[in-house]
Every structure is written in structure tokens, then in C-alpha cells.
Protein backbone atom coordinates (compact mmCIF):
# COMPACT_ATOMS: atom_id res chain seq x y z
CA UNK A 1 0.00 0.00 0.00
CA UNK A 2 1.91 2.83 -1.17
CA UNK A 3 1.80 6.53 0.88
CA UNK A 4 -0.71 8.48 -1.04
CA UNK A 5 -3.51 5.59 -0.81
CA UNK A 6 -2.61 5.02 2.63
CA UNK A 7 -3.44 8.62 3.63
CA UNK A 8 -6.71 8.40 1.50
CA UNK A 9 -7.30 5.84 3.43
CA UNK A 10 -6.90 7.19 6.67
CA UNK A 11 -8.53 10.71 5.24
CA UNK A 12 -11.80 8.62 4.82
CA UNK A 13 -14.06 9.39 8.18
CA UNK A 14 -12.98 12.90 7.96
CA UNK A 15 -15.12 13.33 4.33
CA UNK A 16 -18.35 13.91 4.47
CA UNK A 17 -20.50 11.99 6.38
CA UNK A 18 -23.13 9.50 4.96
CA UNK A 19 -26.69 8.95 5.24
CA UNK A 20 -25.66 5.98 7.69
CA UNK A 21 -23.64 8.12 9.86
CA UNK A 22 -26.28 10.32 10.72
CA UNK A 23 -28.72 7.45 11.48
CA UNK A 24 -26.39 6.36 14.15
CA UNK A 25 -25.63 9.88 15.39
CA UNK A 26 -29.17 10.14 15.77
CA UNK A 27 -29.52 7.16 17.42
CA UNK A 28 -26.82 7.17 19.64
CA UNK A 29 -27.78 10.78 20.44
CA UNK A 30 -31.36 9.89 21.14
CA UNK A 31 -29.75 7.65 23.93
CA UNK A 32 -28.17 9.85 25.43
CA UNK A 33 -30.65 12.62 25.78
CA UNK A 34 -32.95 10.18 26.96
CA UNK A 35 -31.22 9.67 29.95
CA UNK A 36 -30.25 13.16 30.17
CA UNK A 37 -32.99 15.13 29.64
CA UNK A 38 -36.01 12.49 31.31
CA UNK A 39 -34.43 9.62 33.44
CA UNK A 40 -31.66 11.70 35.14
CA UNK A 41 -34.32 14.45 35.82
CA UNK A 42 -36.76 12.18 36.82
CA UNK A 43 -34.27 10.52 39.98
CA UNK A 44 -33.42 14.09 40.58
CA UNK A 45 -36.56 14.91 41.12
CA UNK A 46 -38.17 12.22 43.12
CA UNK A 47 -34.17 11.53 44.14
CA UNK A 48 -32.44 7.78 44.22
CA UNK A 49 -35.80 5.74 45.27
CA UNK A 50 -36.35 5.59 41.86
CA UNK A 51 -33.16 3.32 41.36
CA UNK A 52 -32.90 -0.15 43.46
CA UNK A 53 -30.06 1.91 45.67
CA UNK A 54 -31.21 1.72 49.24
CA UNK A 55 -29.67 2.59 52.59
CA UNK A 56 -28.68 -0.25 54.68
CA UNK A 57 -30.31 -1.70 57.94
CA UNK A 58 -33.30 -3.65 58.52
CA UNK A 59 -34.80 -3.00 55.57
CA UNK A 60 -32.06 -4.84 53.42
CA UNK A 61 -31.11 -2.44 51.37
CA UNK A 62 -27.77 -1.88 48.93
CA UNK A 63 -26.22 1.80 48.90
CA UNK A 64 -24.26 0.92 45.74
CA UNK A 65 -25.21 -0.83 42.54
CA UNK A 66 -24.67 -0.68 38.62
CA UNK A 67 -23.21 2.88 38.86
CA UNK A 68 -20.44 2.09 40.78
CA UNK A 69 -20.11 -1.03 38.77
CA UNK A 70 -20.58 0.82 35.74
CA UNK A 71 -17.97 3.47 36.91
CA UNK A 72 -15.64 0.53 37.59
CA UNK A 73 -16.23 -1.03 34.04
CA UNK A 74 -15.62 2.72 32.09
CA UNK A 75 -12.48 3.16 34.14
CA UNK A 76 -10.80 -0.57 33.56
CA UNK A 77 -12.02 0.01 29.91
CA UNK A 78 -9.89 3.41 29.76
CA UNK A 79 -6.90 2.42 32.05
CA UNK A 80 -6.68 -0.78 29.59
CA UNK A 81 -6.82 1.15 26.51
CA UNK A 82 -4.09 3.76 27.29
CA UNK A 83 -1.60 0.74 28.34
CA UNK A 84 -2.02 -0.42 24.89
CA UNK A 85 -1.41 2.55 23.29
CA UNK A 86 1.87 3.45 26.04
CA UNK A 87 3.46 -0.34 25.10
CA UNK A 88 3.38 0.87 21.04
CA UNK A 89 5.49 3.42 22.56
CA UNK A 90 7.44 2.13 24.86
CA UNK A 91 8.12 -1.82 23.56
CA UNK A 92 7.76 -1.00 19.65
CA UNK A 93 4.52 -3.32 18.97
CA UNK A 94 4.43 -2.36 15.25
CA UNK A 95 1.26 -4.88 15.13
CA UNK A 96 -0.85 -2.98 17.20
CA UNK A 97 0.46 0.78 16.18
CA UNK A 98 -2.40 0.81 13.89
CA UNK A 99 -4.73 0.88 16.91
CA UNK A 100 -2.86 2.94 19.04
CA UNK A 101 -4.16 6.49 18.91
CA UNK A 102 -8.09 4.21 18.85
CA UNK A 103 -7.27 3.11 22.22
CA UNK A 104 -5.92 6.95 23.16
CA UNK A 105 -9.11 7.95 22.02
CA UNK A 106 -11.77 5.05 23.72
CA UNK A 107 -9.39 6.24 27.18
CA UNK A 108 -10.32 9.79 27.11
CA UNK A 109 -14.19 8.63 26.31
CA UNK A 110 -14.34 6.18 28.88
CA UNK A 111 -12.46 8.42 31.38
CA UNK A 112 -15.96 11.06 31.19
CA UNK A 113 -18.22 8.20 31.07
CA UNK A 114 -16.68 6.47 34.36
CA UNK A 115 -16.46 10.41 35.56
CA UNK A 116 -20.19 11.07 34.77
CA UNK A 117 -21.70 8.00 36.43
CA UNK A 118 -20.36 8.93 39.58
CA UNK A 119 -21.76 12.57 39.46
CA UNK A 120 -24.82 10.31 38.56
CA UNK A 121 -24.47 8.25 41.85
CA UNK A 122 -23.78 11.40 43.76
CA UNK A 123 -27.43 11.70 43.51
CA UNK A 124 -27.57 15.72 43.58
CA UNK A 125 -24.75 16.81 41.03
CA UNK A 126 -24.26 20.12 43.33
CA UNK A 127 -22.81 17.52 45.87
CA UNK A 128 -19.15 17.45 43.67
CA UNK A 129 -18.55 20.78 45.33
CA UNK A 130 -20.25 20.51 48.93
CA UNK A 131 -19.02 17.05 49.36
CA UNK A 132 -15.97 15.93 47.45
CA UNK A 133 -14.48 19.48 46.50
CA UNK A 134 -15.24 20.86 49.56
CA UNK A 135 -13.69 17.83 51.40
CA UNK A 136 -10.86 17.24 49.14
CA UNK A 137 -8.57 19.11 51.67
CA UNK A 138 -9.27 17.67 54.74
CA UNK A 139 -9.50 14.20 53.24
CA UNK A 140 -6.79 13.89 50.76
CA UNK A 141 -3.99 11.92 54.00
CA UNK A 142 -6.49 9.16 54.50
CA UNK A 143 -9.56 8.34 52.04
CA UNK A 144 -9.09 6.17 49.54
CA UNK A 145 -12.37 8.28 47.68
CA UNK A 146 -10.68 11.48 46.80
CA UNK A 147 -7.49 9.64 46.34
CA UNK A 148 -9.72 7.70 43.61
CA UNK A 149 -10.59 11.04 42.30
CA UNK A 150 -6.86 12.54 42.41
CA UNK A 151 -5.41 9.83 40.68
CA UNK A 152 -8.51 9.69 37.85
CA UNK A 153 -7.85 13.35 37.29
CA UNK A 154 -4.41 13.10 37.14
CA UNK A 155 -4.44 10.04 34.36
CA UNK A 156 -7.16 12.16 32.66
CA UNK A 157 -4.22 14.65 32.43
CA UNK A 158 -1.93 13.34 31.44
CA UNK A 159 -4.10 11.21 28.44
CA UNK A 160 -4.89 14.90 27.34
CA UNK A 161 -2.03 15.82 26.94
CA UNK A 162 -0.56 12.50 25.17
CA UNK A 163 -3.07 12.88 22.80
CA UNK A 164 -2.24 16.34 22.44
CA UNK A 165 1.35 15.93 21.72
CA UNK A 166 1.25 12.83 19.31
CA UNK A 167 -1.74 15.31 17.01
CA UNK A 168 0.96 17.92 16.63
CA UNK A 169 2.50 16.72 13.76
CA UNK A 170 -0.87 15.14 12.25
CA UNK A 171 -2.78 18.53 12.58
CA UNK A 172 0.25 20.48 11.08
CA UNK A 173 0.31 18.02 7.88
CA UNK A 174 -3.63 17.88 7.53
CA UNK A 175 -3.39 22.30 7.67
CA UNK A 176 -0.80 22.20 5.04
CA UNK A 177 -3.28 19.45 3.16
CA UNK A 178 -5.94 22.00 3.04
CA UNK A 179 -3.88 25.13 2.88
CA UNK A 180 -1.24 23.70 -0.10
CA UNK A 181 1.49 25.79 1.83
CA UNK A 182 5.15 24.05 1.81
CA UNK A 183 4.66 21.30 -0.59
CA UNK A 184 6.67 20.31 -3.50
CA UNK A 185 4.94 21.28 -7.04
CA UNK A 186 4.76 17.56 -8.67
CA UNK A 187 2.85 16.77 -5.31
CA UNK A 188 -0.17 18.99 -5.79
CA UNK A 189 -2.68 16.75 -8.21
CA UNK A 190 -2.52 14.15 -5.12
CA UNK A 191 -2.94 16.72 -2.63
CA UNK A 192 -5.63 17.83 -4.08
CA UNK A 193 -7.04 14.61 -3.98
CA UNK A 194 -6.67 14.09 -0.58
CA UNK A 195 -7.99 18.20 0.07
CA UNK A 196 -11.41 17.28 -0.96
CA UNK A 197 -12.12 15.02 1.72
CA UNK A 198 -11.02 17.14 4.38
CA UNK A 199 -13.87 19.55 5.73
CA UNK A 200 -12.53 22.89 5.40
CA UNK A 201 -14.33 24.46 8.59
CA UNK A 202 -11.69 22.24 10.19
CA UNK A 203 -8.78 24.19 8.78
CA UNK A 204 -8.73 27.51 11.85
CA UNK A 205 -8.76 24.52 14.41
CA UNK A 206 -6.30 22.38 12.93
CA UNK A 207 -3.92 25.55 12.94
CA UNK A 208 -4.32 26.71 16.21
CA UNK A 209 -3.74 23.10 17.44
CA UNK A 210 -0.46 22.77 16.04
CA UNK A 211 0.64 26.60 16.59
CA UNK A 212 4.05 26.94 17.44
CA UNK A 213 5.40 23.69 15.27
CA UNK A 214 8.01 23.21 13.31
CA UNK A 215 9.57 20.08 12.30
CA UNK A 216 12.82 20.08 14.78
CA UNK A 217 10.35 19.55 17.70
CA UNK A 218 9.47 16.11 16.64
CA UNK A 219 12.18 14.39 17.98
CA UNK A 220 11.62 16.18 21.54
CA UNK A 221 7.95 15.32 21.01
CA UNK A 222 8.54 11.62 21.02
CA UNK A 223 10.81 11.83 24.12
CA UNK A 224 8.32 13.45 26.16
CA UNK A 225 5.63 11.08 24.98
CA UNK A 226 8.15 7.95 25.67
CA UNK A 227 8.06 9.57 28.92
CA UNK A 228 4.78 10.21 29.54
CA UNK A 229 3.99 6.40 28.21
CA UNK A 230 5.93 4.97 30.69
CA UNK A 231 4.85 7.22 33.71
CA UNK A 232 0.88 5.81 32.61
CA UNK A 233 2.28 2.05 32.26
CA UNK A 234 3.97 2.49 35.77
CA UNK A 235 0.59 4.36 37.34
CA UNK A 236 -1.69 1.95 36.04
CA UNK A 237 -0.63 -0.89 38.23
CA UNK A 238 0.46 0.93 41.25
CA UNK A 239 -1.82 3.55 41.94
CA UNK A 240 -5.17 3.05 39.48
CA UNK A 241 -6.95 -0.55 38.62
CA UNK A 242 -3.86 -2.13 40.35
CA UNK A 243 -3.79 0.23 43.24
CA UNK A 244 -6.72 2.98 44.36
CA UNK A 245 -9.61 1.67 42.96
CA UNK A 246 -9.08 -2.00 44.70
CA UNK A 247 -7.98 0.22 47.80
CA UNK A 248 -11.49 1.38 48.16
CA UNK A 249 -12.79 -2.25 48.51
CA UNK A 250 -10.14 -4.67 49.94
CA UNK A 251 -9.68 -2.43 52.50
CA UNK A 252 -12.84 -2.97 54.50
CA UNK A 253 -12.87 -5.90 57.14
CA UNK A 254 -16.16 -5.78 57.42
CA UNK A 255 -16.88 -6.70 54.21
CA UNK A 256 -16.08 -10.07 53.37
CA UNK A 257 -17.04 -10.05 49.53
CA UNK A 258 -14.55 -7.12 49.73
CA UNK A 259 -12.06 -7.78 51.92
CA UNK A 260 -8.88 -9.47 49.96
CA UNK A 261 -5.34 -9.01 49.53
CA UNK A 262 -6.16 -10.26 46.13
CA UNK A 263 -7.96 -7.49 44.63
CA UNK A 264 -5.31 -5.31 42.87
CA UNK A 265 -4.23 -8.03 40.56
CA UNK A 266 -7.95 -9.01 40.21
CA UNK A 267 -8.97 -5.66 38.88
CA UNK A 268 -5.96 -5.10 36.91
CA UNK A 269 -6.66 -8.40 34.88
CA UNK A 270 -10.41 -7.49 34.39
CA UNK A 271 -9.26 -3.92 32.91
CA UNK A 272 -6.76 -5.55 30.64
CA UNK A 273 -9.56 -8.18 29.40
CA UNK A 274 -12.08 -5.53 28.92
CA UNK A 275 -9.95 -2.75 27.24
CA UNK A 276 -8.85 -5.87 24.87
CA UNK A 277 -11.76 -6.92 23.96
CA UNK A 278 -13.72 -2.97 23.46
CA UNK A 279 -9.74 -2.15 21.39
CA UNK A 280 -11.20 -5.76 19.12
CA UNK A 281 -14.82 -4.84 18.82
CA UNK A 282 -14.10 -0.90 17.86
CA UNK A 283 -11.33 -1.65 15.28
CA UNK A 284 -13.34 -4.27 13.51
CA UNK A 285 -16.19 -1.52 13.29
CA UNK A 286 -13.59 0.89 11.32
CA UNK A 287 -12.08 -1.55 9.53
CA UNK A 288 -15.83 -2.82 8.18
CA UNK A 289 -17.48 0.87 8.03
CA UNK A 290 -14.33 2.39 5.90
CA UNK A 291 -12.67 -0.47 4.22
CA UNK A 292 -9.97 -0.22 6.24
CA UNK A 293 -8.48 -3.95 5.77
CA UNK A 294 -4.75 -2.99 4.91
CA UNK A 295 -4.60 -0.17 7.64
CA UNK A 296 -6.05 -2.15 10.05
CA UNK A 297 -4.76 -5.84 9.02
CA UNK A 298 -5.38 -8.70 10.21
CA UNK A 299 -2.07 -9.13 12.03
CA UNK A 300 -3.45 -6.63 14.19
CA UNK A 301 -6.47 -8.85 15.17
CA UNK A 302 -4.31 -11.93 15.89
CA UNK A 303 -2.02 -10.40 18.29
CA UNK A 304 -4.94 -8.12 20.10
CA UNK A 305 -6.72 -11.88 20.24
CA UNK A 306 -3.11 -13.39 21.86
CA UNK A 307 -3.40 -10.55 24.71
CA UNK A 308 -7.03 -11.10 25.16
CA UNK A 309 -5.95 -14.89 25.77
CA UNK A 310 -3.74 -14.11 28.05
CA UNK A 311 -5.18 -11.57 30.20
CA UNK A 312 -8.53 -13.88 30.33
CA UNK A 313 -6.79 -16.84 31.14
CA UNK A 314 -5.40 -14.77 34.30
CA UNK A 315 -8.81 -13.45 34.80
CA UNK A 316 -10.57 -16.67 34.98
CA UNK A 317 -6.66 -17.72 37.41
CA UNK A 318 -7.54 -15.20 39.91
CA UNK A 319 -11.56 -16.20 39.75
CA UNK A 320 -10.54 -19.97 41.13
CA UNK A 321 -7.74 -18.27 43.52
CA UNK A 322 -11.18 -16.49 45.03
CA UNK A 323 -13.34 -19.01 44.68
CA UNK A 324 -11.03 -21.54 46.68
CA UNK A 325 -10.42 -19.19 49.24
CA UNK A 326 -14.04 -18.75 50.20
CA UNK A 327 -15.16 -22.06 49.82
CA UNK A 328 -12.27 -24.16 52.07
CA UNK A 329 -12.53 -23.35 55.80
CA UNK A 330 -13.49 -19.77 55.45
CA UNK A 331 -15.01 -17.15 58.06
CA UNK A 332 -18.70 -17.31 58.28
CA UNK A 333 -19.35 -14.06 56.31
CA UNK A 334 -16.67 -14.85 53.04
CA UNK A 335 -18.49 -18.18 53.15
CA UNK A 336 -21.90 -16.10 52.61
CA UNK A 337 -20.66 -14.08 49.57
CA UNK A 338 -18.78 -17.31 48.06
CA UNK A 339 -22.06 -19.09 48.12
CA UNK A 340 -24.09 -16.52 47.34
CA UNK A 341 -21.58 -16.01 44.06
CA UNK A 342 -21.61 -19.56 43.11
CA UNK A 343 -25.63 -20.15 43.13
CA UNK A 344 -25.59 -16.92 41.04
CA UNK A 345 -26.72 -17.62 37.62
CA UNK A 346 -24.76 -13.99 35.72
CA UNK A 347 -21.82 -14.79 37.96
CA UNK A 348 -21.63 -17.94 35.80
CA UNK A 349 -22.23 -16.29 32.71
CA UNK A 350 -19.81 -14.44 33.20
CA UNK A 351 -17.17 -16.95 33.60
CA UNK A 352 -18.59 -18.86 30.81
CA UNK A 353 -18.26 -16.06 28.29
CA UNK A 354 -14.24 -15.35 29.40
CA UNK A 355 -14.17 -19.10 29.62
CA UNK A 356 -15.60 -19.41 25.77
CA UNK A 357 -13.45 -16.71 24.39
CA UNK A 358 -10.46 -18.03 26.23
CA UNK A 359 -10.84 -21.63 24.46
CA UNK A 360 -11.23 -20.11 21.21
CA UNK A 361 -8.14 -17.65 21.06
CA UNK A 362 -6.14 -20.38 22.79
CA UNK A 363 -6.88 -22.81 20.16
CA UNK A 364 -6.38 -19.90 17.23
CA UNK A 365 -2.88 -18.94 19.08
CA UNK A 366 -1.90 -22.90 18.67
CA UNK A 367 -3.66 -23.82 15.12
CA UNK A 368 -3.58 -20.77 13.15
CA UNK A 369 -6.00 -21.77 10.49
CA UNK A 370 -8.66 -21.56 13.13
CA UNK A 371 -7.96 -18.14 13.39
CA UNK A 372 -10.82 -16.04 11.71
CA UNK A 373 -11.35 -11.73 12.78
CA UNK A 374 -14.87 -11.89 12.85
CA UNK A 375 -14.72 -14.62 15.17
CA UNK A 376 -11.56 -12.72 17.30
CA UNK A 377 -13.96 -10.06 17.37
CA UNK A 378 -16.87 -11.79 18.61
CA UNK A 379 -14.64 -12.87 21.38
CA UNK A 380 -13.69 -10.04 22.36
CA UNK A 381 -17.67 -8.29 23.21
CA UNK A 382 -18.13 -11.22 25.22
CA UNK A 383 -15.12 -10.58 27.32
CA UNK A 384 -16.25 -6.95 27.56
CA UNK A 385 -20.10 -8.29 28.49
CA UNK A 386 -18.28 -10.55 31.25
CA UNK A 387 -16.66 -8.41 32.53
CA UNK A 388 -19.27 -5.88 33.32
CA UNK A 389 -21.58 -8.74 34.39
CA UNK A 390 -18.84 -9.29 36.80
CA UNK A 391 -18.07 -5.98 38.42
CA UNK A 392 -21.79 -5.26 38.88
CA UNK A 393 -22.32 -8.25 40.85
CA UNK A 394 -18.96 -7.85 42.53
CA UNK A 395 -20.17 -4.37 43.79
CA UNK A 396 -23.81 -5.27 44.53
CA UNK A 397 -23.09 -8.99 46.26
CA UNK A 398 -20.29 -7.61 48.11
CA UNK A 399 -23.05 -5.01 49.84
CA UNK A 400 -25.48 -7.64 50.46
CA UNK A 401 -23.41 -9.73 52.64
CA UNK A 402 -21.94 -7.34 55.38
CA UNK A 403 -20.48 -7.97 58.89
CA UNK A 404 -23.13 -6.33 60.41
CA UNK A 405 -24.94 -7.73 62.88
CA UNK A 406 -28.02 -5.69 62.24
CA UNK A 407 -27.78 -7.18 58.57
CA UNK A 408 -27.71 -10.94 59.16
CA UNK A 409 -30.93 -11.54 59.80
CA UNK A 410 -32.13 -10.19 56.25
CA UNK A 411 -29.62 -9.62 53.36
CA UNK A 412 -29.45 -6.98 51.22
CA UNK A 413 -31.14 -7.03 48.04
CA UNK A 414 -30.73 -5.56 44.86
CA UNK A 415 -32.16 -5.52 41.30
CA UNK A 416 -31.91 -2.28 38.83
CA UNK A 417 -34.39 0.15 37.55
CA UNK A 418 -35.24 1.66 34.08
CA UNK A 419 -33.73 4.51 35.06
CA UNK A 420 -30.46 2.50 35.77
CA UNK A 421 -31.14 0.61 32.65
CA UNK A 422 -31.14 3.76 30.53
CA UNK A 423 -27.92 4.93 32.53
CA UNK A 424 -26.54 1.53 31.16
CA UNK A 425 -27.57 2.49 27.98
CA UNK A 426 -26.29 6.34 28.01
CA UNK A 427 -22.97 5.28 28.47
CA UNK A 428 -22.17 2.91 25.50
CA UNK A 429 -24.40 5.52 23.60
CA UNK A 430 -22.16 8.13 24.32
CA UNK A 431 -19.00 6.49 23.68
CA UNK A 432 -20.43 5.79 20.46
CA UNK A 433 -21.50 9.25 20.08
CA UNK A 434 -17.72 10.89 21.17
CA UNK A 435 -15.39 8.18 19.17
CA UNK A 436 -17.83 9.20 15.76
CA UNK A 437 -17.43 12.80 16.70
CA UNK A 438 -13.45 12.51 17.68
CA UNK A 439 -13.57 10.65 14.16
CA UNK A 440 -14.97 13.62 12.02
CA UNK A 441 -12.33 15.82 13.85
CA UNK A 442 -8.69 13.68 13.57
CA UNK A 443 -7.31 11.15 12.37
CA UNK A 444 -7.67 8.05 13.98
CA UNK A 445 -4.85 6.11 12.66
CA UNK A 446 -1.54 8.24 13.22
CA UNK A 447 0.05 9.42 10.34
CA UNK A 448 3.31 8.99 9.64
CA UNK A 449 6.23 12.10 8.93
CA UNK A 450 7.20 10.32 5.68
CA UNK A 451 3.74 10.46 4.10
């Protein structure tokens, strides 16, 4: 694939949209203002009675449900999907640099979902200044909350400003694209080409974005993203789904379903099976929607289905490492949430699904003929399903089952709403909605100096 059809290639979701495109920007849109505009109102005005949240004691209620599991889910989804994009940079993948600035772009979408549902959970959005704002100061030595919400905001930053650096150079060529400043005369007819797929109300954004560049910077550019790469792969399993977020449940005696020295590796596995599996199922939809078969090859499947394997196989490890710890000789309320996780029908789903997907790519990874990318694919939005199958009974079972005495006469119970199910909904709605709209903006295969 020679240069000028590879950046007509990669030019493609920045032409004009289609008739299609709009369907699904209506659609997806229709989502989200659903939620926004009638359920979200609707729990604000008759408050979180409407959901199947409730306030423990006798009553048997569950404080937290499929928001927190949902926030869970968005954030493993973006911590996963930035790792993959820092290891192109910092281990040389070339198989999965096609993918690499997708996955930048699914982490800064799934960082304001996860962000959103818990303004959602909050119950009163007013409460992110009187509560965690105003508490932020006081709180910041010893609550494993706002440290959630320092660290999220500091990986949010320093996404942004990945991103930021590695469009420098894209937005600088795509200006000159539409501007025909700087390039060599017997270049023009295919620039010209490649001019009328680019939107020209784009051209006053695409210059302020790259203001200040100039060629010489690029090598300083890729030092400070090699740097930034490996300060992300290094937070990710120290202080975010290996670290805080596990904090704010192992941490809690008297919670059984919670309480386990086990849970950072546990909830760094499930991010790196989900983020694998969402990296599989939104390539695939590029690759299908703009022909994108050489840009996106199938190389890049196969090894994307190899991690998946992998990071299931360790999912499904750490699953039996629980499951045997609460089953032989264990304290009477971790033998509660065991059982109560065993007899549970999605919990086995769940496992079944990773369990499916796992046989599959293992087989593919040792016979390659059986290895197919609509298949790979397939495999892949089943892990993601699992997974969030998993956290939201993780969250809601772990509730149910407390150390209290006031709660072992009647367990908590739990089941969700339609106004949680359209919350469900919202969010893969609007990461639909912002990875279409990110799409029309810049490119989402990086482009390359040479070209």
C-alpha cells in the first residue's frame, strides 16, 4: 500500500458523512438525551428511590449498585486502553500501532463516562462541590475516595495531553493538506485529492492546534511522549486498577465479599480483558465501516486476540484463587458471599463467556488456520459483556453480605431500575457518540512524517 492511498485511506471518516452516519448519530444521540434530559431528571426529582439503591439496615437495602459497577467497568475500559497505546510506545509493537491512537481515544471517552456515572451516583450533582471538593482538603492523608478522584484526574491529564502531543505533527500536515502551503509542485494533483475530503471548517482549528510547530520539535515530542507512556504504564498498576480503585474495597474488614489481599491483581486483569476486547470490537467496526483492511490488518487482530488470551486466562486464574479461598474453611461471612456467588446464575455467565473466548483464542494462538477476525472479534464483546456482568455483581453482592450484625438476619437485596437501565444504555451511547465525533475531527490512525 503505497503513501498516497494510505493517507486516503486514513482521510476517509474525515469526508463527508453519509446517510448511515447520521442514522447512528441520531440514534446514539437519542440515547443519550434520553437519559439526560427524562431519566436523570426524573431521579433528581423524586431523588435515588427511583433506582434499586437503598440505605442499609433492617430493611435490606444496597447503597451501591450498577453505577459504581458501571464506573468501575468505564475506568478498567480506559486504564486498559491507554496501556495499549503506552506499550506501542514504549516496547515498539508495530502490530498494534495501527490501533494505538483508537485506544488513546476510547481512554479519554471512557475516562468522562466512568467520571459522569459517579456525578450520577452522587445523587444531587451540586454535591461534587459541597461534598468531594469541599472535602478534598481535609481528606486527601487518608480516604481512599478522593485519592480515587486525584489519581482519575491526574491520568485524565496526562491522556490529554498524550493525545495532544502525538496530534501535533498530524494537525500540522492535515493544515498544510488543506492550505497547499510548503509542498513540493509535482505533489499537488494528489494533494488535491486528498484536500477534498477534508472539511474545510476544520482548517482555523487544525492551525491553532499545532501553533508553534516546526519540524525540529518532533524528535523532543517523542521523548516526552516515551516519557509520559511509561509514567501511565507504571501508574496503572500501582496507583489506578492495580492500586486505588481495589484500595477502596479490599480495605474494609467488614466486608467479606470485599475484603482481599487479592484485589489489585484481580482488577488489573479485568481492565486488561475488557480494554482488549472494546480495542477488538471498535477496530473491527472501522475496519468494516471504511474499508480499512490494509490499515487495520489482520495481524493486528491476531495479536490483540493473543493478549485477550492471556489476560482472560489470568482473569478466569484469579476467579478460582477467590473461589477456593471462600469455599475451604473460610469465616462465616466470606463463606456467605462465596455461596451466594456460586448459586448466582450472571456470575456464571460471566465466567462462561471469558471461559468461551479463552478456548477459542487459545486454540487460534496454537492452530492458526482456526484463526478467523470476525470470530476474534466476537470474542472479544463477550469478554467486555463478562466483565461488566462481573463488576456489577462484585459491587452489589459484596453489599449484600456485610459484617453487620443488624444485617444478618435479612440480606441486602438488589435488582436495577429503568432509570439505571437507561444509565446503562447512556454510556455505550455516548461512547459511540464521542469516538464518531473525535472521528470527524482527527485522524484516527496516526500518520506517519514520511507520508
Amino acid at each position: 500500500m503505497d503513501n498516497q492511498a494510505r493517507m486516503m485511506g486514513i482521510l476517509k471518516p474525515l469526508a463527508r458523512p453519509s446517510g448511515r452516519f447520521y442514522v447512528l448519530l441520531v440514534l446514539a444521540g437519542a440515547a443519550v438525551a434520553w437519559f439526560l434530559f427524562y431519566a436523570w431528571p426524573f431521579q433528581l426529582r423524586y431523588g435515588l428511590i427511583v433506582t434499586g439503591l437503598a440505605d442499609w439496615g433492617s430493611g435490606g437495602g444496597v447503597p451501591w449498585g450498577v453505577y459504581i459497577g458501571s464506573f468501575i467497568w468505564w475506568v478498567g475500559i480506559a486504564h486498559g486502553g491507554i496501556i495499549i497505546s503506552a506499550s506501542v510506545r514504549l516496547f515498539k509493537i508495530k502490530s498494534l500501532a495501527p490501533v494505538a491512537r483508537l485506544a488513546e481515544l476510547m481512554t479519554i471517552a471512557a475516562l468522562t463516562i466512568a467520571a459522569s456515572f459517579i456525578i450520577i451516583d452522587l445523587g444531587r450533582p451540586d454535591r461534587v462541590v459541597t461534598s468531594v471538593i469541599r472535602a478534598f482538603p481535609l481528606s486527601i492523608n487518608h480516604s481512599p475516595l478522593i485519592w480515587d478522584v486525584t489519581v482519575i484526574t491526574l491520568y485524565f491529564v496526562m491522556t490529554g495531553t498524550y493525545l495532544l502531543l502525538t496530534l501535533r505533527r498530524d494537525t500540522h500536515m492535515l493544515y498544510d493538506i488543506m492550505t497547499g502551503t510548503r509542498l513540493p509542485p509535482e505533489r499537488r494533483s494528489e494533494v488535491y485529492a486528498m484536500r477534498r475530503r477534508l472539511p474545510p471548517f476544520l482548517a482555523p482549528l487544525y492551525r491553532r492546534m499545532h501553533i508553534g510547530y516546526h519540524q525540529s520539535e518532533d524528535k523532543k515530542v517523542e521523548q516526552m511522549v516515551w516519557f509520559l507512556a511509561l509514567g501511565l504504564i507504571i501508574l496503572a498498576p500501582l496507583l489506578l486498577h492495580g492500586g486505588v480503585i481495589p484500595w477502596l474495597f479490599q480495605l474494609l474488614p467488614s466486608m467479606p465479599g470485599y475484603f482481599s489481599a487479592i484485589q489489585g491483581p484481580t482488577f488489573l486483569s479485568i481492565a486488561l480483558t475488557s480494554a482488549m476486547g472494546a480495542v477488538l470490537v471498535i477496530a473491527y467496526v472501522f475496519r468494516r465501516v471504511y474499508g480499512w483492511k490494509e490499515l487495520l490488518p489482520d495481524r493486528t487482530f491476531f495479536v490483540l486476540g493473543g493478549a485477550l488470551a492471556f489476560f482472560a486466562l489470568l482473569f478466569l486464574w484469579l476467579q478460582l484463587q477467590q473461589i477456593i479461598w471462600g469455599s475451604y474453611a473460610p469465616s462465616l461471612g466470606v463463606a456467605k458471599v462465596t455461596e451466594a456467588k456460586v448459586e448466582s446464575p450472571f456470575y456464571w455467565t460471566a465466567i462462561g463467556l471469558v471461559g468461551a473466548s479463552l478456548l477459542y483464542l487459545g486454540a487460534q494462538l496454537l492452530y492458526r488456520p482456526l484463526f478467523s477476525v470476525s470470530r476474534t472479534v466476537v470474542a472479544g464483546l463477550a469478554s467486555v459483556l463478562a466483565v461488566f456482568i462481573e463488576k456489577a455483581l462484585f459491587v452489589v453482592e459484596g453489599l449484600e453480605y456485610p459484617a453487620f450484625r443488624l444485617y444478618q438476619a435479612v440480606p441486602g437485596q438488589y435488582s436495577t431500575t429503568w432509570v439505571e437501565n437507561s444509565a446503562i444504555l447512556y454510556g455505550v451511547a455516548l461512547l459511540v457518540l464521542l469516538l464518531m465525533v473525535m472521528a470527524k475531527v482527527i485522524p484516527v490512525i496516526e500518520m506517519k512524517a514520511e507520508e
